[in-house]
C-alpha atoms as a PDB file:
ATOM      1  CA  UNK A   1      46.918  35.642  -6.913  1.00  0.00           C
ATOM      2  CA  UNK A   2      45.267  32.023  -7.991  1.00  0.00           C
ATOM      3  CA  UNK A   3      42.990  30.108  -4.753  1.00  0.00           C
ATOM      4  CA  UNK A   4      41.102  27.136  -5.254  1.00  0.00           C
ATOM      5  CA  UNK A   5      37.934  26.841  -3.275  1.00  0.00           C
ATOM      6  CA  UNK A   6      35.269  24.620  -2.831  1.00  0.00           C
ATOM      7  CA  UNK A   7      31.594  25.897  -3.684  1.00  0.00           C
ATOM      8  CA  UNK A   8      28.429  24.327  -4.121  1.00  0.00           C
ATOM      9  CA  UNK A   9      25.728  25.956  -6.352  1.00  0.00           C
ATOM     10  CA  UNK A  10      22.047  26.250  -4.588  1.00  0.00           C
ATOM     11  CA  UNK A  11      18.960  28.007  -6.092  1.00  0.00           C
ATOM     12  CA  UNK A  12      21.199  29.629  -8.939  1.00  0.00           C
ATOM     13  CA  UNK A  13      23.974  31.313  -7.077  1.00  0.00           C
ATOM     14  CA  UNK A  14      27.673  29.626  -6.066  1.00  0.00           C
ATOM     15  CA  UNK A  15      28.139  29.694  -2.644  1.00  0.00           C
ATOM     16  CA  UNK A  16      31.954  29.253  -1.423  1.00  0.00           C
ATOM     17  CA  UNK A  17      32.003  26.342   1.501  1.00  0.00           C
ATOM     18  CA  UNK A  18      34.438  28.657   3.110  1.00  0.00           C
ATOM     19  CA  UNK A  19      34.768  32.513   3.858  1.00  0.00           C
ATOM     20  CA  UNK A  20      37.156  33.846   0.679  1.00  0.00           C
ATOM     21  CA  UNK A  21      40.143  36.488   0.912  1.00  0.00           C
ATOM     22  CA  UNK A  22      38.365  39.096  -0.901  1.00  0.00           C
ATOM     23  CA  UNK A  23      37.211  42.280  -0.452  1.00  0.00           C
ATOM     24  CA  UNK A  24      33.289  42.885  -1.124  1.00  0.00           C
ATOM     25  CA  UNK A  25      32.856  44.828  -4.679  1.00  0.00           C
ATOM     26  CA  UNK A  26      36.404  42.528  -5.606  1.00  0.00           C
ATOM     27  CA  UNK A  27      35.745  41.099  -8.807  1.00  0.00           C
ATOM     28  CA  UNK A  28      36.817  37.860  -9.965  1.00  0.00           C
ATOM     29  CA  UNK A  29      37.102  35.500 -12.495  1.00  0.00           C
ATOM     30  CA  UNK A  30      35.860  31.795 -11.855  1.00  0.00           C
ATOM     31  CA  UNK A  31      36.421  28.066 -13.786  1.00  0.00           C
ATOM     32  CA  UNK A  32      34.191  25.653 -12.614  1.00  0.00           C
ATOM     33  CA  UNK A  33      35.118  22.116 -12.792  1.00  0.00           C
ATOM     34  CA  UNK A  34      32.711  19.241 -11.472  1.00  0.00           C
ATOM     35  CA  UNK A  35      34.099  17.416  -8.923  1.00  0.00           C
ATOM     36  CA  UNK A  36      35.144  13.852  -9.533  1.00  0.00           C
ATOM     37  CA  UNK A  37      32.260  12.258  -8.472  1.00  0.00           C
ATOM     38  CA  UNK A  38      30.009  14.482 -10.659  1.00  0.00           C
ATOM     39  CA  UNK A  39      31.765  13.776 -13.606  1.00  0.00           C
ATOM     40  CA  UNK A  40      32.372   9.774 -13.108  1.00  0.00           C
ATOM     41  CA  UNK A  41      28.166   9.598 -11.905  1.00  0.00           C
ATOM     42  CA  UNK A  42      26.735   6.393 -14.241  1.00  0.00           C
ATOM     43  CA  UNK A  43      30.614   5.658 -16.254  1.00  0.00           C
ATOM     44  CA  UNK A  44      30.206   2.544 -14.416  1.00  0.00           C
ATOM     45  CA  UNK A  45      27.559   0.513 -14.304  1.00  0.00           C
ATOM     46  CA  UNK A  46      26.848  -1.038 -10.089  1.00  0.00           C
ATOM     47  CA  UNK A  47      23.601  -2.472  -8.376  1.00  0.00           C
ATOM     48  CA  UNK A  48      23.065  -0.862  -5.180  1.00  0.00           C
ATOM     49  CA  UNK A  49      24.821  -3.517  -3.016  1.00  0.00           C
ATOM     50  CA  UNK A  50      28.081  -3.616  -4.992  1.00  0.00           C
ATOM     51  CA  UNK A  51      27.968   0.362  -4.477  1.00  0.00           C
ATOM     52  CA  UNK A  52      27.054   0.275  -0.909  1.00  0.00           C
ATOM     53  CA  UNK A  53      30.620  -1.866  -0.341  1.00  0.00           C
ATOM     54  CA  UNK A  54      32.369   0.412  -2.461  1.00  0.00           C
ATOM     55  CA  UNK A  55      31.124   3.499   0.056  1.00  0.00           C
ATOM     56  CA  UNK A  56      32.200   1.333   2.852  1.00  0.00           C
ATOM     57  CA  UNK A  57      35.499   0.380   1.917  1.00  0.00           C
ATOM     58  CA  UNK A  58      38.865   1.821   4.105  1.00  0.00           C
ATOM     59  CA  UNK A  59      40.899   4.121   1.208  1.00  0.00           C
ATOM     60  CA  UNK A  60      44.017   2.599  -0.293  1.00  0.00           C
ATOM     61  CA  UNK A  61      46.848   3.635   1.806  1.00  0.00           C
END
């Protein structure tokens, strides 16, 4: 069985954001990607205003 879960990685240990269907003792095998954000963080140079519309902008439908 394959899940994809969310996690965030404080003081050296993943945490899941969400409880996991697994047993405790289960082993597992994990792939971390970075999310999106992470991985696009300075490709594009912005000042902080141009940024701060970009935050505030309604998603393309």
């Amino acid at each position: 069985m394959a899940i994809v879960v969310e996690a965030r990685y404080e003081d050296g240990v993943l945490k899941p954001v969400d409880e996991l269907p697994l047993r405790d003792g289960e082993e597992v095998i994990v792939e971390v990607k970075r999310s999106l954000a992470d991985r696009m963080y300075g490709a594009i140079p912005l000042d902080e205003s141009t940024a701060d519309e970009l935050i505030e902008m309604e998603p393309w439908e």
